[in-house]
N, C-alpha and C. Protein backbone atom coordinates (compact mmCIF):
# COMPACT_ATOMS: atom_id res chain seq x y z
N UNK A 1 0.83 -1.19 0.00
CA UNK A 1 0.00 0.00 0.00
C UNK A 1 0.87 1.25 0.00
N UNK A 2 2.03 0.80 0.77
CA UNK A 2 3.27 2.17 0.58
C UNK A 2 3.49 2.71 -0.65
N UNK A 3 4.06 1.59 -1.32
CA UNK A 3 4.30 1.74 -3.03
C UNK A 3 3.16 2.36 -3.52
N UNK A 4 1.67 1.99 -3.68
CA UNK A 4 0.89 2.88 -3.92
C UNK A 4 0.10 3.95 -3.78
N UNK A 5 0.88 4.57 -2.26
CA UNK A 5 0.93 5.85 -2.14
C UNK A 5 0.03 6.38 -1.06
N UNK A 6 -0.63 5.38 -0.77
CA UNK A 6 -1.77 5.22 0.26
C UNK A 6 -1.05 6.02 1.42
N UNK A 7 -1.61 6.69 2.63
CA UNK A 7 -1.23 7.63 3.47
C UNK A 7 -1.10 6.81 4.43
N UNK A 8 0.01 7.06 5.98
CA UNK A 8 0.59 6.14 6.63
C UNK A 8 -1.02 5.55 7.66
N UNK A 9 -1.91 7.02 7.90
CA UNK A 9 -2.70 6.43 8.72
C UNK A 9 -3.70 4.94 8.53
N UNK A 10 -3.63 5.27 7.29
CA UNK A 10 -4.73 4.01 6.37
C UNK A 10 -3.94 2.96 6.39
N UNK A 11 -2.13 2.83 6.21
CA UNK A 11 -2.06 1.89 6.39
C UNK A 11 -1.29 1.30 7.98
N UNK A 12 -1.69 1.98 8.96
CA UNK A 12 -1.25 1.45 10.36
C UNK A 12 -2.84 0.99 10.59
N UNK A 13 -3.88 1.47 10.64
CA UNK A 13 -4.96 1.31 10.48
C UNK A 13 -5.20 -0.24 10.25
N UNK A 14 -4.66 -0.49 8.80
CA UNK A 14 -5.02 -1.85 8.61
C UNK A 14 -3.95 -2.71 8.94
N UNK A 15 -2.81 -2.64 9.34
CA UNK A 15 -1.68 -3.05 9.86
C UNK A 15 -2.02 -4.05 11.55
N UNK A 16 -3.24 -2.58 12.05
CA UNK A 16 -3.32 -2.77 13.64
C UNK A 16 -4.40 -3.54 13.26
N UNK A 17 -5.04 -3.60 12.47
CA UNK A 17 -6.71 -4.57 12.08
C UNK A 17 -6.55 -5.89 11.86
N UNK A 18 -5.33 -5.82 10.54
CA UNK A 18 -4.82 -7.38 10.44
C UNK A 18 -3.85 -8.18 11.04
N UNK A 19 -3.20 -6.94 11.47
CA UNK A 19 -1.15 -7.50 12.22
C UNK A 19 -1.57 -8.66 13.31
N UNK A 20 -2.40 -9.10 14.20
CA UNK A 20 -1.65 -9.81 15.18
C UNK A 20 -3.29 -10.72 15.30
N UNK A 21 -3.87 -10.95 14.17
CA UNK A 21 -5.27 -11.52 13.72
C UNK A 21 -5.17 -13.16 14.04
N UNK A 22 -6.34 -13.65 15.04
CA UNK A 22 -6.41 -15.16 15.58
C UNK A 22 -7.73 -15.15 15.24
N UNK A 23 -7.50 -16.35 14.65
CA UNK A 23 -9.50 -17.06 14.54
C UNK A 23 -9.48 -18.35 15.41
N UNK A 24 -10.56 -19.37 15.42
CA UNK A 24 -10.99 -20.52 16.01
C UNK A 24 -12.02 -20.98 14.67
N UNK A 25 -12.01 -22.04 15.05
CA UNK A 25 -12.79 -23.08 14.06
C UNK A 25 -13.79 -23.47 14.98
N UNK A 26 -15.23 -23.21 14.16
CA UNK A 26 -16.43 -24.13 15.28
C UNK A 26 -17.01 -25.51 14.16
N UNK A 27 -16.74 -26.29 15.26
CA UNK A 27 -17.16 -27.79 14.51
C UNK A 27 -17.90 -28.39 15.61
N UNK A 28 -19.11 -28.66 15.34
CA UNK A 28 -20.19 -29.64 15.79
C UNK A 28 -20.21 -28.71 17.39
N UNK A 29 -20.19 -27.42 17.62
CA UNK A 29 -20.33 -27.11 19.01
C UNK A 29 -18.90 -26.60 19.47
N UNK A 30 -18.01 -27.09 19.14
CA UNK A 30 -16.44 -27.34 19.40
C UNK A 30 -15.52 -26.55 19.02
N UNK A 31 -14.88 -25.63 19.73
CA UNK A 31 -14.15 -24.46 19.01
C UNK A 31 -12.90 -25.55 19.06
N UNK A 32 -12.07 -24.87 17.84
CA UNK A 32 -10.55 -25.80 17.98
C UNK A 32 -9.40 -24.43 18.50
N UNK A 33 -8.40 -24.74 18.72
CA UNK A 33 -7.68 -23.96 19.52
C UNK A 33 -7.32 -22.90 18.44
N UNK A 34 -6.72 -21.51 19.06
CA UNK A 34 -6.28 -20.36 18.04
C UNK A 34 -5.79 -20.66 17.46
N UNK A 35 -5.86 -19.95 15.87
CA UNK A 35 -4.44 -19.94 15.02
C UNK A 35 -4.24 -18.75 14.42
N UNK A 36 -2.99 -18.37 14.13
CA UNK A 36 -2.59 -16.87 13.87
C UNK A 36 -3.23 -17.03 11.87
N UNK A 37 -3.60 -16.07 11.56
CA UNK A 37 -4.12 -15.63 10.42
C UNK A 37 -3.36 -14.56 9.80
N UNK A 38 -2.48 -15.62 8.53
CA UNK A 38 -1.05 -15.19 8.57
C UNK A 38 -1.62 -14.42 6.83
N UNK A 39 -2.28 -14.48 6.22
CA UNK A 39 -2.66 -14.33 4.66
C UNK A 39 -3.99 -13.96 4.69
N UNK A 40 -4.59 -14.02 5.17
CA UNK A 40 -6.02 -13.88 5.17
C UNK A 40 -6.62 -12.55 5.89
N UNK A 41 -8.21 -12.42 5.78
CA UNK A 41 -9.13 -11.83 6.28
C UNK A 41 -10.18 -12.78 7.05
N UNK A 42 -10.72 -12.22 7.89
CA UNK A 42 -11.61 -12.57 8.02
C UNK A 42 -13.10 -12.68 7.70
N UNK A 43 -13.95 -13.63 7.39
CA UNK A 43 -15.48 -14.16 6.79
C UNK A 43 -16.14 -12.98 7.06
N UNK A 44 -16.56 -12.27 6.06
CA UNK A 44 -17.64 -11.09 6.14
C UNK A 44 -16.85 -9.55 6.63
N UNK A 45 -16.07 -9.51 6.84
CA UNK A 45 -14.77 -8.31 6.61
C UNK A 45 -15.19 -6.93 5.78
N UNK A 46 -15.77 -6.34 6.41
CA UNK A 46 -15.83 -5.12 5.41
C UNK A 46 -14.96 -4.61 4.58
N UNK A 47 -13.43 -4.53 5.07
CA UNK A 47 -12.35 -4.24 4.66
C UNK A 47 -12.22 -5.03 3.14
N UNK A 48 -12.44 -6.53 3.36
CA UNK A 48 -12.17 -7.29 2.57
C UNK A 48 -12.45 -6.75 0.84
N UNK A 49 -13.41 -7.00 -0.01
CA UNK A 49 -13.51 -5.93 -0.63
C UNK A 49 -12.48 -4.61 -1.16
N UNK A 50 -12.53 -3.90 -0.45
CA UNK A 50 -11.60 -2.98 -0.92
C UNK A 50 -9.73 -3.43 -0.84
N UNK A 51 -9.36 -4.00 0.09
CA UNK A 51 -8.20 -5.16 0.11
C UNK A 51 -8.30 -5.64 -1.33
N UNK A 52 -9.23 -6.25 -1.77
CA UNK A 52 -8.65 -7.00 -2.72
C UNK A 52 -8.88 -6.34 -3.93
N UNK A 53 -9.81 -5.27 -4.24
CA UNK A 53 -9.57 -4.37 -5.46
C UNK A 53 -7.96 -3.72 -5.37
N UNK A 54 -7.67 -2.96 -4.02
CA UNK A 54 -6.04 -2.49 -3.97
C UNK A 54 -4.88 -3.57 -4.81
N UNK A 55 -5.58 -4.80 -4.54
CA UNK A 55 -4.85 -6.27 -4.83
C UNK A 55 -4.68 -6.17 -6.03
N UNK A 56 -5.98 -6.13 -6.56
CA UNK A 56 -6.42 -6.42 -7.98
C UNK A 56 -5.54 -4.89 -9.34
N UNK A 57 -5.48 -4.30 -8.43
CA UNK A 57 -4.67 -2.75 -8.93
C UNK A 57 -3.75 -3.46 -9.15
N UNK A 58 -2.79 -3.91 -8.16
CA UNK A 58 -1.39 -3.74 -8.27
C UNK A 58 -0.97 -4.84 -9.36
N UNK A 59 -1.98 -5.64 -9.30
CA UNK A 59 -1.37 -6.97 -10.77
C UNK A 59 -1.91 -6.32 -11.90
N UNK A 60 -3.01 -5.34 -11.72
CA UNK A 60 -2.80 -4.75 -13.48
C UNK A 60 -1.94 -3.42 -13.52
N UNK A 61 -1.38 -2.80 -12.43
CA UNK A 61 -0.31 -2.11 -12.95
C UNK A 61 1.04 -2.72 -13.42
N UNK A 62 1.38 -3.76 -12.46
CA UNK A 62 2.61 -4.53 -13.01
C UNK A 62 2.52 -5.38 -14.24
N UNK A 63 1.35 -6.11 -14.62
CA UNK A 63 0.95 -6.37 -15.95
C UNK A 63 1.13 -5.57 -16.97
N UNK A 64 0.70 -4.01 -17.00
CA UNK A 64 0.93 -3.20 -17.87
C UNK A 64 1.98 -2.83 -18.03
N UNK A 65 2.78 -3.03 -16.83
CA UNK A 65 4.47 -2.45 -16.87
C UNK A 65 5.06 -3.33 -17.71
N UNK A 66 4.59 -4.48 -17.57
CA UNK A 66 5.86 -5.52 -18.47
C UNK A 66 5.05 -5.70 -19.77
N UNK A 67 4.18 -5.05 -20.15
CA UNK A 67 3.55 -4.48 -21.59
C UNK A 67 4.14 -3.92 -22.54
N UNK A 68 3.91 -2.39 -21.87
CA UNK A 68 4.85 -1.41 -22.49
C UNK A 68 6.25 -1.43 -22.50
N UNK A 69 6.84 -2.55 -21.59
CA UNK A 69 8.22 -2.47 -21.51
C UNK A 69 8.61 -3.85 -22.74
N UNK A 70 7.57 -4.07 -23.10
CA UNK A 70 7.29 -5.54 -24.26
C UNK A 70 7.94 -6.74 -23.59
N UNK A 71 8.14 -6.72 -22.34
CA UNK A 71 8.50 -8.12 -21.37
C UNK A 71 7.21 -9.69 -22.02
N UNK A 72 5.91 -8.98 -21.72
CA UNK A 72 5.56 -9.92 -21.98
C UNK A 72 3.98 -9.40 -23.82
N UNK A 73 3.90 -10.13 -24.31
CA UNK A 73 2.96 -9.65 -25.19
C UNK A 73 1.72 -10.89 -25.04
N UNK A 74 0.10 -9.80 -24.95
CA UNK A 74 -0.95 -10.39 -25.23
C UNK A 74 -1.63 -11.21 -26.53
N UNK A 75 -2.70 -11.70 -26.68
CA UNK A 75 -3.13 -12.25 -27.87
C UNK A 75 -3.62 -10.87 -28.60
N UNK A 76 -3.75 -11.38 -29.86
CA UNK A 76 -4.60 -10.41 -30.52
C UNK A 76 -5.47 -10.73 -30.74
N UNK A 77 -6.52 -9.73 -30.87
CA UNK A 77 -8.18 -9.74 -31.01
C UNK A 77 -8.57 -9.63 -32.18
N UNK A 78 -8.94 -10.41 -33.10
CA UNK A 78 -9.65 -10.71 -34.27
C UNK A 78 -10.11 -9.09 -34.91
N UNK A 79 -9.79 -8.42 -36.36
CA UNK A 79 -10.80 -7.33 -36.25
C UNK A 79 -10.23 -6.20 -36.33
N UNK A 80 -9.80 -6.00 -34.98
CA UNK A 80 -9.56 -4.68 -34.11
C UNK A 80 -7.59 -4.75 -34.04
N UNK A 81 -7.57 -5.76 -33.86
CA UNK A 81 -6.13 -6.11 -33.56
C UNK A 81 -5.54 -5.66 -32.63
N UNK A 82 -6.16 -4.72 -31.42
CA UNK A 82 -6.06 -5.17 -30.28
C UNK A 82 -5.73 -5.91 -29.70
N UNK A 83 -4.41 -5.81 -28.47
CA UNK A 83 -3.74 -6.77 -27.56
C UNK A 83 -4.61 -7.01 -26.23
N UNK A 84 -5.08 -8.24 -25.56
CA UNK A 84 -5.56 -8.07 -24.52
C UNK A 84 -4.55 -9.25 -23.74
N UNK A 85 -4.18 -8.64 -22.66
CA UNK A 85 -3.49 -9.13 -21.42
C UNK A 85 -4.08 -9.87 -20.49
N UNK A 86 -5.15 -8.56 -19.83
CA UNK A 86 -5.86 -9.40 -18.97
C UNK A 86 -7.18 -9.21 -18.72
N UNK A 87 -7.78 -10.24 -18.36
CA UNK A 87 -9.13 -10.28 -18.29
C UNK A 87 -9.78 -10.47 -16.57
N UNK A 88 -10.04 -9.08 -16.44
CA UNK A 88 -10.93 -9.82 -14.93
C UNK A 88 -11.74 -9.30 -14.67
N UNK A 89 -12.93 -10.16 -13.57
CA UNK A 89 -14.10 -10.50 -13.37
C UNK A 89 -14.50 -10.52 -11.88
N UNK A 90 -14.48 -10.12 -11.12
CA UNK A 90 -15.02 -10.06 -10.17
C UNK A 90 -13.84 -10.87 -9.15
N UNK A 91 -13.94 -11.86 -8.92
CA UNK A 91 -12.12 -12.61 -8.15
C UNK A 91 -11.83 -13.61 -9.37
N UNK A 92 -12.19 -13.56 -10.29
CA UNK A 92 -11.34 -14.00 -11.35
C UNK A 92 -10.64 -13.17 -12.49
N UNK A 93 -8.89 -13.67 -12.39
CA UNK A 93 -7.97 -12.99 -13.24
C UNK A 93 -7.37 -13.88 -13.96
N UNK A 94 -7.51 -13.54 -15.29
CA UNK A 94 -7.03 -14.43 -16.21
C UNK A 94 -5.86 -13.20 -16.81
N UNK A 95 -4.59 -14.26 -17.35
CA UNK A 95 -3.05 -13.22 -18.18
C UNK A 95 -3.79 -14.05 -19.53
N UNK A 96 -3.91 -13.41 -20.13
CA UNK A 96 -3.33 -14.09 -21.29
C UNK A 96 -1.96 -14.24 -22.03
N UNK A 97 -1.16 -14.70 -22.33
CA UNK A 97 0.43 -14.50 -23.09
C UNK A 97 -0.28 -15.37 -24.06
N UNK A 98 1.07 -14.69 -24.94
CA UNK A 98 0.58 -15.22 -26.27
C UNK A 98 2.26 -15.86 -26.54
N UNK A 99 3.56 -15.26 -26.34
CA UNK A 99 4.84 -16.33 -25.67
C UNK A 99 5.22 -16.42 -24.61
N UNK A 100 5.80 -17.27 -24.31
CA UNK A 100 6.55 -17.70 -23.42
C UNK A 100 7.46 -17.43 -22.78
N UNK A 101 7.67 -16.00 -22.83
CA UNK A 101 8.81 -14.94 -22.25
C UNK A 101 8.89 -14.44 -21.05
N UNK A 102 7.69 -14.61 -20.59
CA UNK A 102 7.69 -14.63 -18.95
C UNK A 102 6.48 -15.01 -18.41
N UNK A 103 6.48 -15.93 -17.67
CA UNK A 103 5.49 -16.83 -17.28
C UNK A 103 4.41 -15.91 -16.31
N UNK A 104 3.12 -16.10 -16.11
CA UNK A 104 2.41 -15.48 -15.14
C UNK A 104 2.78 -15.72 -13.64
N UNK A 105 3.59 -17.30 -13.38
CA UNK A 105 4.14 -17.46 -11.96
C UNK A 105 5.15 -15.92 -11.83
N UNK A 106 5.66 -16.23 -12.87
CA UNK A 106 7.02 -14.80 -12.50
C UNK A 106 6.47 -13.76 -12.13
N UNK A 107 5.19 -13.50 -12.57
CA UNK A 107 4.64 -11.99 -12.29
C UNK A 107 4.44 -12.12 -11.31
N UNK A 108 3.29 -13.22 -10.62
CA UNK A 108 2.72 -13.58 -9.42
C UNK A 108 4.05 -13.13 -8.31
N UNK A 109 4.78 -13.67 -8.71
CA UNK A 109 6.31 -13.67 -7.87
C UNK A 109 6.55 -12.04 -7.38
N UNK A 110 6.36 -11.57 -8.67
CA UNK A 110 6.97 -10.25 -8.83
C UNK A 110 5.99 -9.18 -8.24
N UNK A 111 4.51 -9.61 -7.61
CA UNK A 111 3.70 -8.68 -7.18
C UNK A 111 3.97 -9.09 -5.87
N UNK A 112 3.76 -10.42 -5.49
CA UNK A 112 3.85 -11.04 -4.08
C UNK A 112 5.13 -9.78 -3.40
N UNK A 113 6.57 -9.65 -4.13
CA UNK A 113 7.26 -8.86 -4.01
C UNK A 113 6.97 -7.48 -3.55
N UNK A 114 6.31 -6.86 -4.32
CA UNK A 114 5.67 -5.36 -4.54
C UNK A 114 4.45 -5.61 -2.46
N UNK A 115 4.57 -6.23 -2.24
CA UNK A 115 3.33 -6.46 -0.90
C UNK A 115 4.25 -6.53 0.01
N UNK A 116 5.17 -7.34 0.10
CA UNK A 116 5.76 -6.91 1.20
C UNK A 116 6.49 -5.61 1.21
């Protein structure tokens, strides 16, 4: 959120919301013991939502970076001849590549990067 410029209060804010986050599991009546909630949100999270559009930003800015920098190239679109990269939908993100010049793990890699 640094990298994208977000102001420090917003992100101590969610720092102090998510940083030191324990759930329990209820089964048949039965809570199971804490566990730290090391990646996640929690079920029904208001936050959640906007978390993952911020999310969803940062893989189509770095997508576009390795665009214009011609790292990686999209298919073309019938017609129009238009390049499309990526396609997303609500929590589904699809890359398209059209070679093999840098894999979508690498990007994945390369945003996972950009978060911490």
């Amino acid at each position: 959120m640094d990298h994208m410029g977000f102001g420090l209060e917003l992100i101590h804010f969610v720092r102090t919301l998510f940083g030191n986050a324990r759930a329990t599991i209820a089964i048949n009546n039965s809570l199971s013991d804490a566990f730290e909630l090391n990646k996640s949100v929690r079920q029904g999270c208001c936050l959640a939502p906007l978390l993952f559009a911020i999310a969803l930003y940062g893989i189509n800015w770095l997508i576009n970076r390795y665009t214009d920098q011609g790292l990686i190239e999209g298919i073309r679109l019938p017609h129009s001849g238009k390049q499309q990269v990526l396609s997303q939908f609500a929590d589904y993100t699809n890359v398209l590549l059209k070679k093999e010049n840098i894999s979508s793990g690498r990007i994945l890699i390369h945003f996972v990067w950009l978060l911490d």
